[in-house]
PDB file of N, CA and C in Angstrom:
ATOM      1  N   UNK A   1       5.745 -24.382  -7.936  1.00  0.00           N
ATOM      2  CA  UNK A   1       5.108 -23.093  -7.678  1.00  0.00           C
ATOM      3  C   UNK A   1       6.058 -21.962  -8.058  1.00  0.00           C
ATOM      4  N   UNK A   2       5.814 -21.131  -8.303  1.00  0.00           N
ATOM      5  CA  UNK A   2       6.447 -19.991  -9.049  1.00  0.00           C
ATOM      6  C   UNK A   2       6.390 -18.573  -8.061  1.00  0.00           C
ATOM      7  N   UNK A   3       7.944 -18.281  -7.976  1.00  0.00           N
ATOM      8  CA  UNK A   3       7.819 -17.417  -6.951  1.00  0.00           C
ATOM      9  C   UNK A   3       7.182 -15.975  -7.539  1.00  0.00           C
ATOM     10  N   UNK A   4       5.945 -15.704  -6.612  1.00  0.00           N
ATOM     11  CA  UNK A   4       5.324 -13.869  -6.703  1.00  0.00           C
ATOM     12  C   UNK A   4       6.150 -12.794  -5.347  1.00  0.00           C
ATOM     13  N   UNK A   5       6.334 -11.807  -6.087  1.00  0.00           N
ATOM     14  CA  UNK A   5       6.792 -10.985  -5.325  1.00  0.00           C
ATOM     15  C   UNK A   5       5.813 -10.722  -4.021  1.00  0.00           C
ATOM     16  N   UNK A   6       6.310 -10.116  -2.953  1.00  0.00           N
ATOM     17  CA  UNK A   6       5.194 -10.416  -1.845  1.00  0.00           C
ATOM     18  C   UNK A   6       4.947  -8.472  -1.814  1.00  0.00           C
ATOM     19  N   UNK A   7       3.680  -8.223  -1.303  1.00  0.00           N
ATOM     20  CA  UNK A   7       3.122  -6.762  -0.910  1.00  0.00           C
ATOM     21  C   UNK A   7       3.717  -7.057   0.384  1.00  0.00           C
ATOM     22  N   UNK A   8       4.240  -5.870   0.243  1.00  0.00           N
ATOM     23  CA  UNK A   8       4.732  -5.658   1.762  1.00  0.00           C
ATOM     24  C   UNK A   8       3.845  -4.991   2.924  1.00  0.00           C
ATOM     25  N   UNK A   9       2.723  -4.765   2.148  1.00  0.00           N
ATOM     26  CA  UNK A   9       1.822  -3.890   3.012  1.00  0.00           C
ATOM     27  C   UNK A   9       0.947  -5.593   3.556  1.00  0.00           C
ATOM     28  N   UNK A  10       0.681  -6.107   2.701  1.00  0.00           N
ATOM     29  CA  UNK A  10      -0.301  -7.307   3.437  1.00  0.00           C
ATOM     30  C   UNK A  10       0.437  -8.777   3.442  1.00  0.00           C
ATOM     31  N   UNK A  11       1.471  -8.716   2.777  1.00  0.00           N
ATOM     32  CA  UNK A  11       2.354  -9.774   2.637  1.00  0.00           C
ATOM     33  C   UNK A  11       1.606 -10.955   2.298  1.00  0.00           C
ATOM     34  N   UNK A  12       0.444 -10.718   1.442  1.00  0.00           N
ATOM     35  CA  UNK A  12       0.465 -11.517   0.410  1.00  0.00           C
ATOM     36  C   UNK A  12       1.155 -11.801  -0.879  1.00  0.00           C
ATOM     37  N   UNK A  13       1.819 -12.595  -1.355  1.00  0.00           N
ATOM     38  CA  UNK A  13       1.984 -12.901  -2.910  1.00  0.00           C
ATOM     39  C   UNK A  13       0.980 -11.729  -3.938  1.00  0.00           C
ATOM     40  N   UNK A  14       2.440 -11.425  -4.862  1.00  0.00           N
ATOM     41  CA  UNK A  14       1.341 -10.184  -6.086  1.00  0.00           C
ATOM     42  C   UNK A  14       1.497 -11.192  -7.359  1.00  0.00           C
ATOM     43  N   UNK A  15       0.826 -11.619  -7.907  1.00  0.00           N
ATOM     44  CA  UNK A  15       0.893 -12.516  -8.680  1.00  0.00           C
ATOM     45  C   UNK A  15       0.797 -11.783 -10.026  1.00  0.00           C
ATOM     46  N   UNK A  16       1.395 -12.033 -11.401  1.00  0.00           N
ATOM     47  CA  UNK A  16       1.095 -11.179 -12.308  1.00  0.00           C
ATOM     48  C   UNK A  16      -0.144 -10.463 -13.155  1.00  0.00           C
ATOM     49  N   UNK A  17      -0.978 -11.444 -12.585  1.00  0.00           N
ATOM     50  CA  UNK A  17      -2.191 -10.539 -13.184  1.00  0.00           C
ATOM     51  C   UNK A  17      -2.993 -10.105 -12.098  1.00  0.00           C
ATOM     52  N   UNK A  18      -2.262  -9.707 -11.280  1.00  0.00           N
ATOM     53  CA  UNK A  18      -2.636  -9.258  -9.712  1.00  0.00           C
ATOM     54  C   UNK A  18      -2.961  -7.588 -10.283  1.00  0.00           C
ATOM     55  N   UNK A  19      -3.764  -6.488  -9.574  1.00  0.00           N
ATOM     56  CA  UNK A  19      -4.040  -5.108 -10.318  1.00  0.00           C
ATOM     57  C   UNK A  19      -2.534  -4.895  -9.168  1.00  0.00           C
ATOM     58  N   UNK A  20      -1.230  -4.427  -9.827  1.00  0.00           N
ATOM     59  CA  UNK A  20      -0.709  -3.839  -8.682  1.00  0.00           C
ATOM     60  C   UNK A  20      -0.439  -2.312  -9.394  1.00  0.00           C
ATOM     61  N   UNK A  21       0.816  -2.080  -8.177  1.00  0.00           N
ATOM     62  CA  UNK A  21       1.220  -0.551  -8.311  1.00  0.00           C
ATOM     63  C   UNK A  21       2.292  -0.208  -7.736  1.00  0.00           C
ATOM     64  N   UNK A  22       3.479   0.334  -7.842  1.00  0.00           N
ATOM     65  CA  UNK A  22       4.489   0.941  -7.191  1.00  0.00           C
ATOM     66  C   UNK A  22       4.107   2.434  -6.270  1.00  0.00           C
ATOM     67  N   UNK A  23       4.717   2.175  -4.829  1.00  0.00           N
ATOM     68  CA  UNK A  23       4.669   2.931  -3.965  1.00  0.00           C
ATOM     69  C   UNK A  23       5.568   3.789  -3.965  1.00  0.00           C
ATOM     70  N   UNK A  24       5.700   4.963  -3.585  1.00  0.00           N
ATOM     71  CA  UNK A  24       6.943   5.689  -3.097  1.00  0.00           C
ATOM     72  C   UNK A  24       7.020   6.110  -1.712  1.00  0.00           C
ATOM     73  N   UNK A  25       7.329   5.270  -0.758  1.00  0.00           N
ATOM     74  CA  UNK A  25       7.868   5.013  -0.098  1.00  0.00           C
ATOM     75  C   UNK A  25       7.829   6.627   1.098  1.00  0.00           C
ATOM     76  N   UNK A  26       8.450   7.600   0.303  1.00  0.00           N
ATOM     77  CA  UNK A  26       8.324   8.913   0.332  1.00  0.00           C
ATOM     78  C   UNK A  26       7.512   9.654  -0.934  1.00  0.00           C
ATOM     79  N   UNK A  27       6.447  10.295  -0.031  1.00  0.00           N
ATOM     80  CA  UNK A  27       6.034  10.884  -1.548  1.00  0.00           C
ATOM     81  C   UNK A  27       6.766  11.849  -2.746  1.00  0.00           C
ATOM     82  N   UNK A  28       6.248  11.588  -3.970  1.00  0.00           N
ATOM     83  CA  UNK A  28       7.103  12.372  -5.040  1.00  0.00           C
ATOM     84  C   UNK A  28       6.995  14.125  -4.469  1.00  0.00           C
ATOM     85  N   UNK A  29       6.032  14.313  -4.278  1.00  0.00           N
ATOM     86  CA  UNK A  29       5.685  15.481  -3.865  1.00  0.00           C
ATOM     87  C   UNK A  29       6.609  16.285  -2.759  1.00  0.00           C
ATOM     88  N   UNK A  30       7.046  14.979  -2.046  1.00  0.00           N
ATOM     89  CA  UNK A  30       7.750  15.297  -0.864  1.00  0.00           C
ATOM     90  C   UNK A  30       8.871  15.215  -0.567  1.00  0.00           C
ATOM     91  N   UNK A  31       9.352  15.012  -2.247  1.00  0.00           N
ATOM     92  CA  UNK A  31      10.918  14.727  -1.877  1.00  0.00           C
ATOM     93  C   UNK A  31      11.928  13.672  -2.657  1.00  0.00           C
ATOM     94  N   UNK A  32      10.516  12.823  -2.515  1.00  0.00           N
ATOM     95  CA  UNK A  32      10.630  11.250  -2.673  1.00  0.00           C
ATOM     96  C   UNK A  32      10.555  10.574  -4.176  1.00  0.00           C
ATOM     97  N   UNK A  33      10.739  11.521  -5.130  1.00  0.00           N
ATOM     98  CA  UNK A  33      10.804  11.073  -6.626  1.00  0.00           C
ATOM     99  C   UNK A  33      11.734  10.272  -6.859  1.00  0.00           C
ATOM    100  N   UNK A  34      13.286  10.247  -6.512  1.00  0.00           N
ATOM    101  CA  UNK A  34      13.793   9.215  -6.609  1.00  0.00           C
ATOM    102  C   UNK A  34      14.367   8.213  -5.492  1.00  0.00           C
ATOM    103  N   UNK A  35      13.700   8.199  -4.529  1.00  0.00           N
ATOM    104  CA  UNK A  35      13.900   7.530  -3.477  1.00  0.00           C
ATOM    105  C   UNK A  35      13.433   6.242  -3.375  1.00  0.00           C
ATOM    106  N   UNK A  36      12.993   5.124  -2.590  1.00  0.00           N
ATOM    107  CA  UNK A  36      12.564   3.858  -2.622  1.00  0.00           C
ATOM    108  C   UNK A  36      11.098   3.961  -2.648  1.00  0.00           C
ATOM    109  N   UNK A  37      10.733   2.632  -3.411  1.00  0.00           N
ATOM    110  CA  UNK A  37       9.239   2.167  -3.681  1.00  0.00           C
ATOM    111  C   UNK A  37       9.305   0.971  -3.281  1.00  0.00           C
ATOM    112  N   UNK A  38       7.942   0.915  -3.292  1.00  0.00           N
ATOM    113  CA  UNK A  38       7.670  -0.478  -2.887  1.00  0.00           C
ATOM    114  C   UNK A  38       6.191  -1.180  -3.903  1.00  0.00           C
ATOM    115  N   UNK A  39       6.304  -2.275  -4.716  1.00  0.00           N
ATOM    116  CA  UNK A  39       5.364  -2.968  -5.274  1.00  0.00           C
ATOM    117  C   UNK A  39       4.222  -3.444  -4.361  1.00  0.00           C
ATOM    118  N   UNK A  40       3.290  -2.936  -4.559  1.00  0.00           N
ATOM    119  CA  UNK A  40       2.113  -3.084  -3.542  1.00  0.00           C
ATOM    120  C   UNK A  40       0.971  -3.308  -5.006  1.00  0.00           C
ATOM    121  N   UNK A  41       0.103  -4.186  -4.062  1.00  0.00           N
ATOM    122  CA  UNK A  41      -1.269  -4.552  -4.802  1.00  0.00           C
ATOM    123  C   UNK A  41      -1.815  -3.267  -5.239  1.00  0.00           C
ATOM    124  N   UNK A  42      -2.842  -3.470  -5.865  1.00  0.00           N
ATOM    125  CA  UNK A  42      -3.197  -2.151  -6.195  1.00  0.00           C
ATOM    126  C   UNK A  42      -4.279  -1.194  -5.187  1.00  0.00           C
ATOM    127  N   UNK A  43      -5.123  -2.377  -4.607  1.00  0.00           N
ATOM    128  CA  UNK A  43      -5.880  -2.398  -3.370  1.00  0.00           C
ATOM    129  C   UNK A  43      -5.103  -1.639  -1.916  1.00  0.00           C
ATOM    130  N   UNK A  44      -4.093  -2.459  -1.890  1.00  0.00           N
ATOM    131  CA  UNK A  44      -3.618  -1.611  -0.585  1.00  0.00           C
ATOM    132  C   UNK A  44      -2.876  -0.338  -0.810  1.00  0.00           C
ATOM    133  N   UNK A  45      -2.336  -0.034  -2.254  1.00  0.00           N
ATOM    134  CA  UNK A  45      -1.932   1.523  -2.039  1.00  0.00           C
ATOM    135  C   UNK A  45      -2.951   2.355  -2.178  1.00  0.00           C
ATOM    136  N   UNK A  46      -4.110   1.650  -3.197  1.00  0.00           N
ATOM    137  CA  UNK A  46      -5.522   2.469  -2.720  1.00  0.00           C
ATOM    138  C   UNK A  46      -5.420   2.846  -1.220  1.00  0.00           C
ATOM    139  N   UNK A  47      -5.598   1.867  -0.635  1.00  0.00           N
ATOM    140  CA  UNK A  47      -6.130   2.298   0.604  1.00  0.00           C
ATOM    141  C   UNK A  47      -5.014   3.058   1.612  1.00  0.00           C
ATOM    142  N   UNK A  48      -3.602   2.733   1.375  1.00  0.00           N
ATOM    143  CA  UNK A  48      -2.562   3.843   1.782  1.00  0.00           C
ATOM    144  C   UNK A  48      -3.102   5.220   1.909  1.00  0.00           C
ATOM    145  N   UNK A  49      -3.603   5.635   0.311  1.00  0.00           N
ATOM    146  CA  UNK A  49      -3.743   7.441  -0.454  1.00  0.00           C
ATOM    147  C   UNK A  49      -4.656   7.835   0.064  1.00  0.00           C
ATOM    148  N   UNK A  50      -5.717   6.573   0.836  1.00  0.00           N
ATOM    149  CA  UNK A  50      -7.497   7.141   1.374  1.00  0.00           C
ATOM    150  C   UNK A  50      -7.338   7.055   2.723  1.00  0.00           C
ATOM    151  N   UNK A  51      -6.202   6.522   3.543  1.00  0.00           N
ATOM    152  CA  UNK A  51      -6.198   6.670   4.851  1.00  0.00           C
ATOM    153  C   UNK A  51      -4.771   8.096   5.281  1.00  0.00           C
ATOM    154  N   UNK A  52      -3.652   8.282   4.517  1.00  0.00           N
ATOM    155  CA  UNK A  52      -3.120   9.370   5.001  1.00  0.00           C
ATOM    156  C   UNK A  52      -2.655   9.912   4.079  1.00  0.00           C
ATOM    157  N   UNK A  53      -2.130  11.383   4.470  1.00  0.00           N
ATOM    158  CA  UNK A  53      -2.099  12.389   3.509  1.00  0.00           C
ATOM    159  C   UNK A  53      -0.324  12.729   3.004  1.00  0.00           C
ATOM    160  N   UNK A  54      -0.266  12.568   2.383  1.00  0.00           N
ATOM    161  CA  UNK A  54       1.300  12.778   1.462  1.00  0.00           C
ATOM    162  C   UNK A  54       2.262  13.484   2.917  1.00  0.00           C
ATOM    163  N   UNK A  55       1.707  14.137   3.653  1.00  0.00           N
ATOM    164  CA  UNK A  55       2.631  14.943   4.777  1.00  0.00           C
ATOM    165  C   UNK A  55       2.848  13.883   5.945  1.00  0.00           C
ATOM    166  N   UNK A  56       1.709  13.151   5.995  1.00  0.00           N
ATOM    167  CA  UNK A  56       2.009  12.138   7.031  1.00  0.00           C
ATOM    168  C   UNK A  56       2.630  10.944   6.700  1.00  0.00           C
ATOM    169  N   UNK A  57       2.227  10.206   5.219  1.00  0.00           N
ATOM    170  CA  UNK A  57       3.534   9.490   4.682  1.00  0.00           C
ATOM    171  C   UNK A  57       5.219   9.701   4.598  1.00  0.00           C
ATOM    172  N   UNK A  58       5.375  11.163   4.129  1.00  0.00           N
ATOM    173  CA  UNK A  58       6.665  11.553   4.146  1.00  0.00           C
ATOM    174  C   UNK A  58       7.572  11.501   5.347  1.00  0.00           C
ATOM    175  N   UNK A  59       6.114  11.823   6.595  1.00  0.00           N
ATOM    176  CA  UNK A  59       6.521  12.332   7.710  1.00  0.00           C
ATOM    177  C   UNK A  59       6.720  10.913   9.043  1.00  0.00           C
ATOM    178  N   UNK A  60       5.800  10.007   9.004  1.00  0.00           N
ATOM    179  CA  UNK A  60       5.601   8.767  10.104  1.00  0.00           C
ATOM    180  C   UNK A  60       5.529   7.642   9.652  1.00  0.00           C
ATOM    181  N   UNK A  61       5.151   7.688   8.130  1.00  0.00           N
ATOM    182  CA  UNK A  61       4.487   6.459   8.038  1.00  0.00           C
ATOM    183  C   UNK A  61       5.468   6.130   6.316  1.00  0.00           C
ATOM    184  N   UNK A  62       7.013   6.225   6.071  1.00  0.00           N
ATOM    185  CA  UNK A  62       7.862   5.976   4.531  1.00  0.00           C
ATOM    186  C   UNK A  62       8.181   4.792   5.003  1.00  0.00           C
ATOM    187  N   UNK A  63       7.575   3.522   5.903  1.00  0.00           N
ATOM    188  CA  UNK A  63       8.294   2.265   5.848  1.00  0.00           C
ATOM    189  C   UNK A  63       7.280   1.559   5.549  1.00  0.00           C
ATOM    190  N   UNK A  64       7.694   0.134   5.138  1.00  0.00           N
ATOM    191  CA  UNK A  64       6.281  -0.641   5.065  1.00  0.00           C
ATOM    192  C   UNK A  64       5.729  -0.843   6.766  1.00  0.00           C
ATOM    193  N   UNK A  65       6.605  -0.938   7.495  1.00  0.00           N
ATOM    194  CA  UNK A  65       6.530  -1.628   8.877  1.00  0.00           C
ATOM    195  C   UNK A  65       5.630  -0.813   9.330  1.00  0.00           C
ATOM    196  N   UNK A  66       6.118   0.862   9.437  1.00  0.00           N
ATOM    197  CA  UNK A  66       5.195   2.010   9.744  1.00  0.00           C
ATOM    198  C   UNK A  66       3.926   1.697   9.342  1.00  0.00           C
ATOM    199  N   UNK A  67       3.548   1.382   8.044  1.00  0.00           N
ATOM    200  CA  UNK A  67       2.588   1.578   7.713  1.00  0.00           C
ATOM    201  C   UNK A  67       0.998   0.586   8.132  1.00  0.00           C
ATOM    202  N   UNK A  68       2.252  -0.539   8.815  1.00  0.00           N
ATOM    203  CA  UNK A  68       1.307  -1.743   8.802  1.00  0.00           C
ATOM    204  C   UNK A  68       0.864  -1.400  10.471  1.00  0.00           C
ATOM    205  N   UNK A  69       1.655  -0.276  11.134  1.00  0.00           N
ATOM    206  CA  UNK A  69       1.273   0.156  12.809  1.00  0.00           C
ATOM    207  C   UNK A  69       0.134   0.929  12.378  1.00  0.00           C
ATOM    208  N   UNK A  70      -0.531   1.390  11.067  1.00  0.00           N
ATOM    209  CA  UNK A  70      -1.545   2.350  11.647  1.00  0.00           C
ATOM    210  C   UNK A  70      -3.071   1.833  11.549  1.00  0.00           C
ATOM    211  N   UNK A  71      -3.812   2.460  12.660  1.00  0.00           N
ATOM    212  CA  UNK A  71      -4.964   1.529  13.228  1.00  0.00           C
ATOM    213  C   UNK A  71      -6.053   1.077  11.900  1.00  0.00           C
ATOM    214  N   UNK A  72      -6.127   2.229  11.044  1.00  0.00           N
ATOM    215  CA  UNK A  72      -7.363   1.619   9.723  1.00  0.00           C
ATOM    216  C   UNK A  72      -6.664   0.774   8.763  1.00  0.00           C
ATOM    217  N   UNK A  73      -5.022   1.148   8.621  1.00  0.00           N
ATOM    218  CA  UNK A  73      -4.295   0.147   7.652  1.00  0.00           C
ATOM    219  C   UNK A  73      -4.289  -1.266   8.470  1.00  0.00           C
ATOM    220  N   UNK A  74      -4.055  -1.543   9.734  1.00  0.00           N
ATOM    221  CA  UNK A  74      -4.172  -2.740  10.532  1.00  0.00           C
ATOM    222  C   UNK A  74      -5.562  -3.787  10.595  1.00  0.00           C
ATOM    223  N   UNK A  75      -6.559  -2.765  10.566  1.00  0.00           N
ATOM    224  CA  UNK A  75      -7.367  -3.268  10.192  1.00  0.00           C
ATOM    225  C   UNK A  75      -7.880  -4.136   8.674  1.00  0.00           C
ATOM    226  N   UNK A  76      -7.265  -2.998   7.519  1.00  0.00           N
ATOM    227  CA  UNK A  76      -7.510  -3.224   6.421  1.00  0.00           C
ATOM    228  C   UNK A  76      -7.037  -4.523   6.046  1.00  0.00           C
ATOM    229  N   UNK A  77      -6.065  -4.473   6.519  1.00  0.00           N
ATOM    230  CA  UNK A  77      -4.874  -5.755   6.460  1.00  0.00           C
ATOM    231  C   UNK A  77      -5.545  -6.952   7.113  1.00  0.00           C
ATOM    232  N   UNK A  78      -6.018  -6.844   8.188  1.00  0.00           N
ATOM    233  CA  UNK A  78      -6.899  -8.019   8.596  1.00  0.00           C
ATOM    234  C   UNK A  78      -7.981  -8.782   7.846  1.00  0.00           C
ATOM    235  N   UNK A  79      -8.426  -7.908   7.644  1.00  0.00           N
ATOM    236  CA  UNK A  79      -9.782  -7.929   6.365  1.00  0.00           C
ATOM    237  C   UNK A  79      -8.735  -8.938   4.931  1.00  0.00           C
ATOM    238  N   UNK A  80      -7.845  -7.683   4.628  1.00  0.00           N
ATOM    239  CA  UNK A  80      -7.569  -8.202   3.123  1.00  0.00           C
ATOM    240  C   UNK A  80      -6.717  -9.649   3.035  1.00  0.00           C
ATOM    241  N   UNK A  81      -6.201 -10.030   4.341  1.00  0.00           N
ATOM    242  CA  UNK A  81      -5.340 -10.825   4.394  1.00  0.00           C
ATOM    243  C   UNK A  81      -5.848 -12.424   4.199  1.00  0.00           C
ATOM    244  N   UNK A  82      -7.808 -12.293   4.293  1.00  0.00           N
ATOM    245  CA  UNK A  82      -8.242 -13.614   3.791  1.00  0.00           C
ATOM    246  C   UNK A  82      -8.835 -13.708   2.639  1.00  0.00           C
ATOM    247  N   UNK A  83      -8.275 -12.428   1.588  1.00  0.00           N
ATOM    248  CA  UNK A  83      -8.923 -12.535  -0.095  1.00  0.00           C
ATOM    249  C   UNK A  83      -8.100 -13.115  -0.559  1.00  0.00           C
ATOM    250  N   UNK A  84      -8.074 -13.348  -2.035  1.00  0.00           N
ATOM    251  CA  UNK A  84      -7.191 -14.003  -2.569  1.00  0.00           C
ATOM    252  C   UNK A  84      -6.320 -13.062  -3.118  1.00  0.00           C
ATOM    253  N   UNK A  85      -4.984 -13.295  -3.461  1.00  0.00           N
ATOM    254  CA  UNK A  85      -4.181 -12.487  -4.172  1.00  0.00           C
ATOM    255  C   UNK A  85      -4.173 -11.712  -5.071  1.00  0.00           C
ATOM    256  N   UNK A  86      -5.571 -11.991  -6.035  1.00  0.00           N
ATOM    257  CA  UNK A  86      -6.056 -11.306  -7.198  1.00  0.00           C
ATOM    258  C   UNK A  86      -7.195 -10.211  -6.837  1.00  0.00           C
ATOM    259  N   UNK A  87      -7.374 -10.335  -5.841  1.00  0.00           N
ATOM    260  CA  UNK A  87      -8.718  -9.758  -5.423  1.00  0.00           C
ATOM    261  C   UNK A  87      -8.340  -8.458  -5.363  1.00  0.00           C
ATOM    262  N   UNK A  88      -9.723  -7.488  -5.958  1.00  0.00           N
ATOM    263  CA  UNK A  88      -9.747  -6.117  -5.990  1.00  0.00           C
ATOM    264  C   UNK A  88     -10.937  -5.544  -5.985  1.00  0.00           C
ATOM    265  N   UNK A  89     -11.256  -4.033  -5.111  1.00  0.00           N
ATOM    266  CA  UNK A  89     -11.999  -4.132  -5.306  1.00  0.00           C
ATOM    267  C   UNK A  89     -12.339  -1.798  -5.023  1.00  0.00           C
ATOM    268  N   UNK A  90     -13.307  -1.364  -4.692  1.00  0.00           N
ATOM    269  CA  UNK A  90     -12.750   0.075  -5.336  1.00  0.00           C
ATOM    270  C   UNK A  90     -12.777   0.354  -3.637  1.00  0.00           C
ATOM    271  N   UNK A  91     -11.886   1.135  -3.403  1.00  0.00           N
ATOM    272  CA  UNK A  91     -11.312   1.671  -1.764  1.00  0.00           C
ATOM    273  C   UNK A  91     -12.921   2.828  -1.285  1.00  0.00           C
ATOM    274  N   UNK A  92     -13.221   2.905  -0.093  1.00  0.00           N
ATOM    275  CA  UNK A  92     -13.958   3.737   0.302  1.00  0.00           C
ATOM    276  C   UNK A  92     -13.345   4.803   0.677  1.00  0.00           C
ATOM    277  N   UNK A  93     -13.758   6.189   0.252  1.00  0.00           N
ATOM    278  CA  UNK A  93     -13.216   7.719   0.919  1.00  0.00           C
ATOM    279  C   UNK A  93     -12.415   7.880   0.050  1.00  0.00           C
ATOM    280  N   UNK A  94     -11.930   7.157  -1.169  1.00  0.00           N
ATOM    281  CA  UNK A  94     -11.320   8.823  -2.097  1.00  0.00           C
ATOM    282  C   UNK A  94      -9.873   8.634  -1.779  1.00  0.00           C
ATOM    283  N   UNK A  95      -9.311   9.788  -2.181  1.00  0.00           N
ATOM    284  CA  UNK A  95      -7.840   9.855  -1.850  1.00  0.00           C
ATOM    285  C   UNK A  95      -7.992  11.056  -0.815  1.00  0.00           C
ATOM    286  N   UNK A  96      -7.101  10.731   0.251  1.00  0.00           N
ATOM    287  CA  UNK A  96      -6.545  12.162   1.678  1.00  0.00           C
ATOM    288  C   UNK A  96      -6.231  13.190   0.523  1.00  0.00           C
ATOM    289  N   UNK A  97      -6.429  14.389   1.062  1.00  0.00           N
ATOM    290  CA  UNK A  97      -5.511  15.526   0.696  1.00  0.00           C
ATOM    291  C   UNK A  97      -4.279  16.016   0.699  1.00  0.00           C
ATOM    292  N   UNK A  98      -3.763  16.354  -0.163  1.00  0.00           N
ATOM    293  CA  UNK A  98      -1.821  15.783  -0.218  1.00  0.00           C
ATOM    294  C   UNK A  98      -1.888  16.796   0.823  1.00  0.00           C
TER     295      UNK A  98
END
């Protein structure tokens, strides 16, 4: 078996033809252009940008750990944690307002 990097948001395996995406950790907007990222599916940073807003990332939520305490990402994570690794699919609500 061939090691995939893991999402730290759902800690599934990102496998290479997985849709992913690099996080920033801190937003660019906020500071955070060259600061830490994190490789996340493409699904869950969707759903990061549609549940909080660049001020509350910068501000409560720049860890993966943080991110996995908040109540719709906890949920999401429940949900996504029995798809398969490849699975994608389009986020509900858009992106928050930076």
């Amino acid at each position: 078996m061939t090691d995939h990097p893991t999402c730290p948001l759902c800690l599934r395996p990102i496998p290479p033809e997985a849709k992913q995406s690099v996080h920033h950790l801190i937003p660019k907007l906020k500071g955070g252009k060259h600061g830490p990222t994190a490789l996340l599916h493409q699904i869950c940073h969707n759903e990061i940008h549609a549940t909080l807003t660049e001020a509350e990332l910068a501000k409560e939520f720049n860890t993966a750990d943080a991110l996995r305490t908040h109540p719709r990402l906890a949920k999401f994570i429940t949900w996504i944690e029995r798809k398969p690794p490849t699975f994608h699919s389009r986020t509900s609500g858009g992106r928050r307002k930076r």
